[in-house]
Protein backbone atom coordinates (compact mmCIF):
# COMPACT_ATOMS: atom_id res chain seq x y z
CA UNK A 1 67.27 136.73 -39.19
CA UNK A 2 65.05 134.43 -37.54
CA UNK A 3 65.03 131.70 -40.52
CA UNK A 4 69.23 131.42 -39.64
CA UNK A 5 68.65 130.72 -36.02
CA UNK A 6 67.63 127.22 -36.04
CA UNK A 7 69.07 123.98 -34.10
CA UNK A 8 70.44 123.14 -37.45
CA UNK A 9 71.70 126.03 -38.47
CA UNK A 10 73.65 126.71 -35.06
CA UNK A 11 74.65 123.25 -33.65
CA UNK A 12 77.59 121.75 -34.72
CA UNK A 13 77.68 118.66 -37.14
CA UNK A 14 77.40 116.06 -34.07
CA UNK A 15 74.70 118.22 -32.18
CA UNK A 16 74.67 118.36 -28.80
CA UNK A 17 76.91 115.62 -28.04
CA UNK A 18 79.63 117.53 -27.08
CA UNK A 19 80.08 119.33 -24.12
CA UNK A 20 78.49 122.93 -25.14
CA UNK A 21 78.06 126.27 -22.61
CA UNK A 22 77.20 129.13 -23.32
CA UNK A 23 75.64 132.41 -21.47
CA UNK A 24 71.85 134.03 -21.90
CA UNK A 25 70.24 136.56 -20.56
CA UNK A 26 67.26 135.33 -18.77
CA UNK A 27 64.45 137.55 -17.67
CA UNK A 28 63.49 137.93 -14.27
CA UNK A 29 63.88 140.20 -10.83
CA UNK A 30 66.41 141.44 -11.50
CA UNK A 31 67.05 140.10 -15.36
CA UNK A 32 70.63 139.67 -15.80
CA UNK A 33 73.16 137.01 -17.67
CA UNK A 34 73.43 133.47 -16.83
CA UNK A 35 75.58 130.82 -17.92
CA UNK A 36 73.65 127.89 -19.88
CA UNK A 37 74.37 124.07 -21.26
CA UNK A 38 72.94 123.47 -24.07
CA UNK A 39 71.52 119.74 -24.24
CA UNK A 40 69.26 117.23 -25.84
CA UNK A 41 66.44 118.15 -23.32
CA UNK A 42 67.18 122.18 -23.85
CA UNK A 43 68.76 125.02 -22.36
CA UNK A 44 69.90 124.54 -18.77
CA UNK A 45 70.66 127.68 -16.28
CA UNK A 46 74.02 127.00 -14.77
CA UNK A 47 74.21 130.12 -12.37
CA UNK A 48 73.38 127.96 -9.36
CA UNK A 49 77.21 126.11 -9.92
CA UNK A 50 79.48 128.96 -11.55
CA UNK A 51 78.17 132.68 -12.12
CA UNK A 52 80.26 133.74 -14.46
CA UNK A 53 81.70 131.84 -17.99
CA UNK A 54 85.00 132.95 -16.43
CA UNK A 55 84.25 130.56 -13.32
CA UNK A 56 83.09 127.54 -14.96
CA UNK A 57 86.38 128.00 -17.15
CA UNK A 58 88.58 128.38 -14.76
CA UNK A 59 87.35 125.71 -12.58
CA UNK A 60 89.44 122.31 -11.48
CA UNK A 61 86.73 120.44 -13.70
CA UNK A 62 84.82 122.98 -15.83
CA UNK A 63 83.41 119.46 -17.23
CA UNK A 64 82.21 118.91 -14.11
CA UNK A 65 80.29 121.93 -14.28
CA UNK A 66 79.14 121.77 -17.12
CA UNK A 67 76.98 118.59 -16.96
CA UNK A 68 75.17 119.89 -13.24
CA UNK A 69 71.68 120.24 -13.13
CA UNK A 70 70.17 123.52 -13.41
CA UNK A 71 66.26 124.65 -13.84
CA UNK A 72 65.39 124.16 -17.41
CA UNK A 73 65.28 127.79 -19.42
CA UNK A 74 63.55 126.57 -22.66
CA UNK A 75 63.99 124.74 -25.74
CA UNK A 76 66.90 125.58 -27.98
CA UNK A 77 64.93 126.35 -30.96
CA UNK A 78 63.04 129.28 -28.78
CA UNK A 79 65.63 130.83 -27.22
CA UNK A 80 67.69 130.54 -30.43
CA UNK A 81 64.37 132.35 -32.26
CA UNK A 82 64.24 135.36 -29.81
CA UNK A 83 68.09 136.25 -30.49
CA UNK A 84 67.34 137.76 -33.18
CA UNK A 85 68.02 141.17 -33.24
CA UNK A 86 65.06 142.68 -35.16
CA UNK A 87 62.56 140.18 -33.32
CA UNK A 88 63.46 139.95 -29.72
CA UNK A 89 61.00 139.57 -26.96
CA UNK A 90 62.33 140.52 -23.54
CA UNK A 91 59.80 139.00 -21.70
CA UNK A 92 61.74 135.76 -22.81
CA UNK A 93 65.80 134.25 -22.76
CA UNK A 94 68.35 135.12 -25.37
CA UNK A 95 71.59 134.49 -25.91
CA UNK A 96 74.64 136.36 -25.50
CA UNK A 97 78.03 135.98 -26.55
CA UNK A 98 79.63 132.83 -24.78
CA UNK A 99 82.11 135.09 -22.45
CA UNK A 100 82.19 137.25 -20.09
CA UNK A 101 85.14 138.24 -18.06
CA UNK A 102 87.80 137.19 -20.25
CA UNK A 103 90.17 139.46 -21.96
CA UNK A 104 89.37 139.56 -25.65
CA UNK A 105 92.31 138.79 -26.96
CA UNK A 106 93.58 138.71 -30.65
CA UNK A 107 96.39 137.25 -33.39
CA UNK A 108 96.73 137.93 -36.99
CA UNK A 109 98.93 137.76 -39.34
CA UNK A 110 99.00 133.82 -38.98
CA UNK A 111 98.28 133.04 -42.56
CA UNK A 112 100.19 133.17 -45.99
CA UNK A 113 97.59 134.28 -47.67
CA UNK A 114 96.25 136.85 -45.27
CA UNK A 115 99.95 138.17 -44.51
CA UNK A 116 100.34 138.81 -48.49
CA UNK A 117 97.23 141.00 -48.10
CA UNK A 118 98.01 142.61 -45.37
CA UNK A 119 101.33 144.13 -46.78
CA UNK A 120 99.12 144.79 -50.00
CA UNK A 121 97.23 147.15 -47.75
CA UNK A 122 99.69 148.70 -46.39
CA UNK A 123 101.59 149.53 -49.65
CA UNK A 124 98.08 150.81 -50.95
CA UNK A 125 97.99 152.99 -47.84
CA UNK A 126 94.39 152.14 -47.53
CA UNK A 127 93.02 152.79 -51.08
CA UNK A 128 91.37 150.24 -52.54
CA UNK A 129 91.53 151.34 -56.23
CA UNK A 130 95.32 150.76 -55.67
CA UNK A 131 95.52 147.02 -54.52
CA UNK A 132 95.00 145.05 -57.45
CA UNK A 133 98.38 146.80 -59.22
CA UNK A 134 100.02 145.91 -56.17
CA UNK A 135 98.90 143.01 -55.58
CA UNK A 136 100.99 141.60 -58.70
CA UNK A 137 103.80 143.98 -57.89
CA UNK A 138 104.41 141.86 -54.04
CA UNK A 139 103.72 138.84 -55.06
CA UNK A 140 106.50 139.04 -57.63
CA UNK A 141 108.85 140.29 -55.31
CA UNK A 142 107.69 137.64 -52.47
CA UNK A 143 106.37 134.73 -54.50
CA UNK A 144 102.71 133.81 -53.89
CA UNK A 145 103.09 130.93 -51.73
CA UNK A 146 104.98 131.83 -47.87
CA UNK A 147 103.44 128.59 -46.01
CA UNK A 148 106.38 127.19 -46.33
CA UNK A 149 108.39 129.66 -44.38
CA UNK A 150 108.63 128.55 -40.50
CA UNK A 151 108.42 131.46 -38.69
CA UNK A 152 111.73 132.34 -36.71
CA UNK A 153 113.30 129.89 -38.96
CA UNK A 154 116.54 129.88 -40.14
CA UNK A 155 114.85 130.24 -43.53
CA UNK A 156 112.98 133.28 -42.30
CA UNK A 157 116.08 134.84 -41.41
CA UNK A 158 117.86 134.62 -44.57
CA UNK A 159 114.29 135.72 -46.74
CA UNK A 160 114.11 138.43 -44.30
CA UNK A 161 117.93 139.81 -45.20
CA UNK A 162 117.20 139.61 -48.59
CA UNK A 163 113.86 141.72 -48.58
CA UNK A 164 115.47 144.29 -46.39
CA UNK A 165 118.35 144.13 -48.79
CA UNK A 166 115.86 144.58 -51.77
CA UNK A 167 113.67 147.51 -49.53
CA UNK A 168 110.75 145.18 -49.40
CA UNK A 169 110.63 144.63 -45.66
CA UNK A 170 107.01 145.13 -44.06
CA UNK A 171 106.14 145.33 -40.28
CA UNK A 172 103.61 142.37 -41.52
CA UNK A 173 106.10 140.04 -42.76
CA UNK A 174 108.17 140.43 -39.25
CA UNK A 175 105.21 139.56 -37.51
CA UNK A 176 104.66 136.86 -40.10
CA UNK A 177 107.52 135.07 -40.61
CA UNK A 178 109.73 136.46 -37.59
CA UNK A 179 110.27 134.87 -34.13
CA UNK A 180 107.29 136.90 -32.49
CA UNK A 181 103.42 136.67 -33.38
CA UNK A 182 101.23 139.66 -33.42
CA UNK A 183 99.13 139.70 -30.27
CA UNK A 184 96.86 142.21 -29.39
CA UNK A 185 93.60 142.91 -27.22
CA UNK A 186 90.56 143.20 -29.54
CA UNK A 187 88.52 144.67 -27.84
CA UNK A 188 86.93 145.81 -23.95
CA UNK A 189 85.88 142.74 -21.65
CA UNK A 190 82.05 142.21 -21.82
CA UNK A 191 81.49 143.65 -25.20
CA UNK A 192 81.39 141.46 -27.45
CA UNK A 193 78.01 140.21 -29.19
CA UNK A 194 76.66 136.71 -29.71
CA UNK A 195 74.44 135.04 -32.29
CA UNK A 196 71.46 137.04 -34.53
CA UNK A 197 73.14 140.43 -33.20
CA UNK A 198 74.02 143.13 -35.18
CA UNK A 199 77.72 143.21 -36.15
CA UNK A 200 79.10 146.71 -36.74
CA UNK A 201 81.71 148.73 -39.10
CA UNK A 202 82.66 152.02 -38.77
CA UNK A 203 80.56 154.22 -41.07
CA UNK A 204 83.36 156.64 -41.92
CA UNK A 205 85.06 153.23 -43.50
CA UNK A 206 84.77 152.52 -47.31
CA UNK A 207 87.38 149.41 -47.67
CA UNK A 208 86.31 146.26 -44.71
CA UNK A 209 85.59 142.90 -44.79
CA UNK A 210 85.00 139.92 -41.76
CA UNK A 211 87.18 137.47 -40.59
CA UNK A 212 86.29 134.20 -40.04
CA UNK A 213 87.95 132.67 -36.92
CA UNK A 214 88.45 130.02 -34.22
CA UNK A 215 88.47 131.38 -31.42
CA UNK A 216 90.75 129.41 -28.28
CA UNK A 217 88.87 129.69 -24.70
CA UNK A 218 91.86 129.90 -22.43
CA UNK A 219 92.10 129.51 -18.43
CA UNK A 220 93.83 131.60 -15.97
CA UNK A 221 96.96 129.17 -16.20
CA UNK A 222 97.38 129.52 -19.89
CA UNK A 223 95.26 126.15 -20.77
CA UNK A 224 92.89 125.92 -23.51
CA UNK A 225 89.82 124.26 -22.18
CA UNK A 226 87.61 124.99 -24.94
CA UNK A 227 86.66 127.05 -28.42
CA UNK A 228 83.95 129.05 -30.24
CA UNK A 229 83.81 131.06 -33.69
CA UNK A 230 84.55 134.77 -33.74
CA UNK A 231 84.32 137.34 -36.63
CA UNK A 232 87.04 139.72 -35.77
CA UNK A 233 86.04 142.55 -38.24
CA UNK A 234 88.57 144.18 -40.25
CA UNK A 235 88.72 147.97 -41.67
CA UNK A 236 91.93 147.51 -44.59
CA UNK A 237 91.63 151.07 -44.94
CA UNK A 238 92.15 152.28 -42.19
CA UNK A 239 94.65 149.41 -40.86
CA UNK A 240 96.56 150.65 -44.45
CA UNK A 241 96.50 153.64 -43.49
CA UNK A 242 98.86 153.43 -40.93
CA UNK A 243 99.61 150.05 -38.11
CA UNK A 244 98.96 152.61 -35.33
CA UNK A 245 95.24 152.88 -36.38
CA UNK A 246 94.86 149.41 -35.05
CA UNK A 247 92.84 150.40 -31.91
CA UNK A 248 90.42 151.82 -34.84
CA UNK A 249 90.79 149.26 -36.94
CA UNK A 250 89.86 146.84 -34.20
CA UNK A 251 88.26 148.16 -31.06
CA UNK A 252 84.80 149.91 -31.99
CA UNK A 253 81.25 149.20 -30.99
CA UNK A 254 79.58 145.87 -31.57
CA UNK A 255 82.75 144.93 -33.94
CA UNK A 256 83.34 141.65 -32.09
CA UNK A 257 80.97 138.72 -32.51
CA UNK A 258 81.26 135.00 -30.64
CA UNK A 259 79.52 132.21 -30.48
CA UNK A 260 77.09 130.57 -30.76
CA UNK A 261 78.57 128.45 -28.03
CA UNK A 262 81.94 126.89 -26.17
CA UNK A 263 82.76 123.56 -27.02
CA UNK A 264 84.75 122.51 -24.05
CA UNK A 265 87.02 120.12 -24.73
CA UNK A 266 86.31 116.45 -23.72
CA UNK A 267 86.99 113.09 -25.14
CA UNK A 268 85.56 113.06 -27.99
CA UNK A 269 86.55 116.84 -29.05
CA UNK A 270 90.36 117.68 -28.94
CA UNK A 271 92.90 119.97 -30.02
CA UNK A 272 93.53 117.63 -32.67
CA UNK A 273 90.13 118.52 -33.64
CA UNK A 274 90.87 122.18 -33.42
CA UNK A 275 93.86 121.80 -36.12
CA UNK A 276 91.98 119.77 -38.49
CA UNK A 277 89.25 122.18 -38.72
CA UNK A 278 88.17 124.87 -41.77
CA UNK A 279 86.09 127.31 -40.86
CA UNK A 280 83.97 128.82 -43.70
CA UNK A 281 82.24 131.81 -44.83
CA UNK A 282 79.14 133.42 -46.43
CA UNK A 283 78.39 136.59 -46.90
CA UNK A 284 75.16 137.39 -47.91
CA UNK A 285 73.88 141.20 -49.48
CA UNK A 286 70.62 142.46 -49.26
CA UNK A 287 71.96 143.55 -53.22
CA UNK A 288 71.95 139.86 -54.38
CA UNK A 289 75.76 139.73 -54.10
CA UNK A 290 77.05 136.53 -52.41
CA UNK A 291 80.94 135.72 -51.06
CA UNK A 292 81.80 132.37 -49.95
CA UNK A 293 85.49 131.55 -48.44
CA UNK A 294 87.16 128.91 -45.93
CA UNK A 295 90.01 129.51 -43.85
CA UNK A 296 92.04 126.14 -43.31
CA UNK A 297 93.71 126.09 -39.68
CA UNK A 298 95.72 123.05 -41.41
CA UNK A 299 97.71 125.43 -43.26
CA UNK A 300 98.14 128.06 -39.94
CA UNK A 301 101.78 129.44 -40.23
CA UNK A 302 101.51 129.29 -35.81
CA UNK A 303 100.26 126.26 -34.03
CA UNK A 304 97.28 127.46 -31.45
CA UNK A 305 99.38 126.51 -28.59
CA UNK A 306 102.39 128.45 -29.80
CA UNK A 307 99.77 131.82 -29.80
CA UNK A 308 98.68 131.03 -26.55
CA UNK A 309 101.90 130.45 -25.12
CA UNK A 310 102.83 133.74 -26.62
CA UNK A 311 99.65 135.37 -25.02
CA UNK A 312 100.52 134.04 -21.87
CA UNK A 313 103.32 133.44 -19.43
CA UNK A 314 105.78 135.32 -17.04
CA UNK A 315 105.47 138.53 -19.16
CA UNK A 316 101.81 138.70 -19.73
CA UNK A 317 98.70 136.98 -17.07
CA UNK A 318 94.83 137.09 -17.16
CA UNK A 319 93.14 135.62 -13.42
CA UNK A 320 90.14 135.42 -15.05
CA UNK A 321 91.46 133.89 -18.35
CA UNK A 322 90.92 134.88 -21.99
CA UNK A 323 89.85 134.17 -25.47
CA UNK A 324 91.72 134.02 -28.94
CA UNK A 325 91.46 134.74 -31.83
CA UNK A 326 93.77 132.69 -33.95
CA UNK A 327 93.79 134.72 -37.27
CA UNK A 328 92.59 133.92 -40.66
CA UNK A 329 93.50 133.02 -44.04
CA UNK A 330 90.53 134.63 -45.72
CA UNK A 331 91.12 138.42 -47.37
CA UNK A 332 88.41 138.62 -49.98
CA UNK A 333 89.63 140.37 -53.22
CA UNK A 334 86.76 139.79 -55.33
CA UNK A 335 85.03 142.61 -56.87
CA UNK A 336 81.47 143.55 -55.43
CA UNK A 337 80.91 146.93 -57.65
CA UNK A 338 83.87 148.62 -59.20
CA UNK A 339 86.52 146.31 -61.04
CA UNK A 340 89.59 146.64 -58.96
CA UNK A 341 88.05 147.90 -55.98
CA UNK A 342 87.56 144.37 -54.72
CA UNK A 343 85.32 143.10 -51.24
CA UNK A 344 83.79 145.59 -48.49
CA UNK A 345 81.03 145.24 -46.59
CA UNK A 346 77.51 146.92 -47.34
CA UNK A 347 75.08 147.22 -44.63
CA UNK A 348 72.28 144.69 -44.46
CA UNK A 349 75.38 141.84 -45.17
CA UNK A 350 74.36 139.08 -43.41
CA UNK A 351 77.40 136.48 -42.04
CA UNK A 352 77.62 133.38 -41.39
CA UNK A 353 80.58 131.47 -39.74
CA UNK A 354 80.96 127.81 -39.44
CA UNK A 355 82.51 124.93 -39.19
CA UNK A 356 81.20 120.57 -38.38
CA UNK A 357 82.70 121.04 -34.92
CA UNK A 358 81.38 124.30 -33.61
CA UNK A 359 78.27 124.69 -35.42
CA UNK A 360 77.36 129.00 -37.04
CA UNK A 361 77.36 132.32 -36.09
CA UNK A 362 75.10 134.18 -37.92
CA UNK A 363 75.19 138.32 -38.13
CA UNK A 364 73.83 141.35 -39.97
CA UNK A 365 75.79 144.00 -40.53
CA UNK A 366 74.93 147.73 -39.19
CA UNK A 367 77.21 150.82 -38.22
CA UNK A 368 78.89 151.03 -35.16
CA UNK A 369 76.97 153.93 -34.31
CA UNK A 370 73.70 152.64 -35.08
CA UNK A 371 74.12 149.41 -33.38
CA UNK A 372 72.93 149.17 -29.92
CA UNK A 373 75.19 150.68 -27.96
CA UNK A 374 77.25 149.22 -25.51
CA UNK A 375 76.02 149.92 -22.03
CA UNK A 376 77.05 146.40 -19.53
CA UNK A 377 80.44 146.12 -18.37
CA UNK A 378 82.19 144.54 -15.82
CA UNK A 379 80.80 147.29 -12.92
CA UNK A 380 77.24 146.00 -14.24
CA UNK A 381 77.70 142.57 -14.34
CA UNK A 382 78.81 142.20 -10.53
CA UNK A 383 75.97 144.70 -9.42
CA UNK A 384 73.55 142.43 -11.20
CA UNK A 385 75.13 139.51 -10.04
CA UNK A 386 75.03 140.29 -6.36
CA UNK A 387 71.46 141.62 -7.27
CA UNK A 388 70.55 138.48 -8.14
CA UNK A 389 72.51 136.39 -4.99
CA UNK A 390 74.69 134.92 -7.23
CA UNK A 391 77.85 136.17 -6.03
């Protein structure tokens, strides 16, 4: 893991000349989590200006905050080297996962492509074997290409009549091409893992794959201040097995990864930047196998702002903000073993995510229940914290 946890390897295209934070945890008495810069000259400690990720976030000028001075932890290249799961020293700083107190928040559905899939899966009901059949079945019944739908449109409307006319509605295409995004939390606040952790499926699943993602770091008054990649892991059988198996689906241990770092946004990095991006994937198997894929945010079906102001508002707040994933475009279907079984994960599958202006976050896939468990939440944090004089 070590060999894909270099400054080049992490660091976006420009390096560190954007504004980049993120959090580490830094031995000590007590050790605990503290939120970093990451900069030419290394890895600053921020803690002395804003103890939590959630604070420097939510502050008037998390810019500001960002550029203080702080005791130097290390060189990048160090504390990038001992985050490695399977070669960690804790004598010495690693990094975490770039949040801490925000809600982990999630959208899907927000892709053509990936929307086609997902009403594949659940016609298949969660069987693999079945999708390929299908597959060819939907898309003559829907057409192959629904980026050109506006969702809530009057278009939508009349497509929508016409499928529930024909019987082909799906709870994915309302959420797709109706009025109202799919929104949902992904998973508990504080458990989420960063860069060269292990990333973890269920190992009662036999049908899963990643998904690539930006992710949108938002404030407490609905403002995006910054972003960071996510891999918001996906079990197709189970989510085919029924939409109320989401929780499952979604929610399990070590099935969230972020990072490597938030790019706050600044002059020279804006949502402009966001919309213009493609994030791409490689997965990489201990069995030789290799899967490559990009996921355009170009051709998103929602604009970010439009999921955040769905996240957000009079209905729905977050006082210490939250994060957001914006959904995907990428659904592998190629085959890894059987013909017509298509993509899943096998353990070992190492994943990268990246894209020029957020630099790669690099996994290896485990099980959820052999991956270190998750033992620091919230309660821990602030007894640490205080612990530590920082609150």
């Amino acid at each position: 893991m070590r060999e894909h946890l270099t400054a080049e390897a992490v660091l976006p295209a420009d390096g560190t000349a954007g504004t980049l934070v993120g959090r580490a945890w830094v031995p000590g008495s007590p050790p605990g989590p503290s939120v970093v810069a990451i900069r030419d000259e290394g890895v600053i400690d921020l803690s002395g200006v804003a103890a939590t990720m959630a604070d420097l976030v939510a502050a008037p000028d998390p810019l500001a905050l960002a550029r203080a001075e702080g005791p130097r932890l290390g060189a990048l290249e160090e504390i990038l080297a001992n985050s490695a799961h399977d070669a960690r020293d804790p004598a010495l700083p690693w990094f975490l996962a770039p949040v801490d107190l925000q809600v982990l928040k999630a959208s899907g559905v927000t892709f053509a492509t990936s929307l086609l899939e997902r009403v594949i899966e659940e016609n298949a009901r969660g069987d693999a074997s079945k999708a390929e059949s299908i597959r060819s079945t939907i898309t003559e019944v829907l057409g192959s290409d629904l980026s050109q739908i506006e969702p809530g449109s009057e278009a939508a409307r009349r497509l929508k009549a016409h499928l529930v006319e024909q019987g082909a509605w799906s709870q994915y295409l309302e959420v797709g091409i109706g009025p109202d995004a799919e929104v949902f939390t992904k998973a508990p606040v504080l458990s989420a893992v960063g860069p060269g952790a292990e990333i973890g499926i269920r190992s009662d699943s036999t049908w899963n794959n990643p998904e690539p993602e930006l992710v949108a770091v938002v404030d407490p008054q609905g403002r995006i201040r910054g972003a960071t990649l996510g891999n918001d892991v996906n079990l197709r059988d189970f989510e085919g097995r029924s939409a109320l198996l989401l929780g499952k689906t979604k929610d399990n241990n070590a099935s969230t990864a972020l990072g490597p770092f938030i790019r706050l946004l600044d002059e020279g990095f804006t949502l402009d930047h966001l919309r213009r991006t493609t994030i791409s994937l490689r997965v990489a198997g201990e069995d030789g196998f290799t899967l490559t894929g990009t996921s355009s945010m170009a051709e998103i079906s929602r604009d970010i702002t439009d999921l955040v102001g769905q996240t957000f508002g009079a209905n729905h707040q977050y006082p210490d903000g939250f994060i957001l994933f914006a959904g995907t475009m990428f659904a592998p279907i190629e085959d890894r073993d059987t013909p017509g079984q298509g993509f899943t994960h096998k353990l070992g599958d190492l994943v990268t995510i990246s894209c020029p202006e957020l630099g790669g976050l690099t996994n290896r896939v485990t099980t959820c229940d052999k991956a270190p468990p998750w033992t620091f939440g919230p309660g821990a944090l602030m007894k640490n914290l205080a612990a530590r004089g920082l609150l």
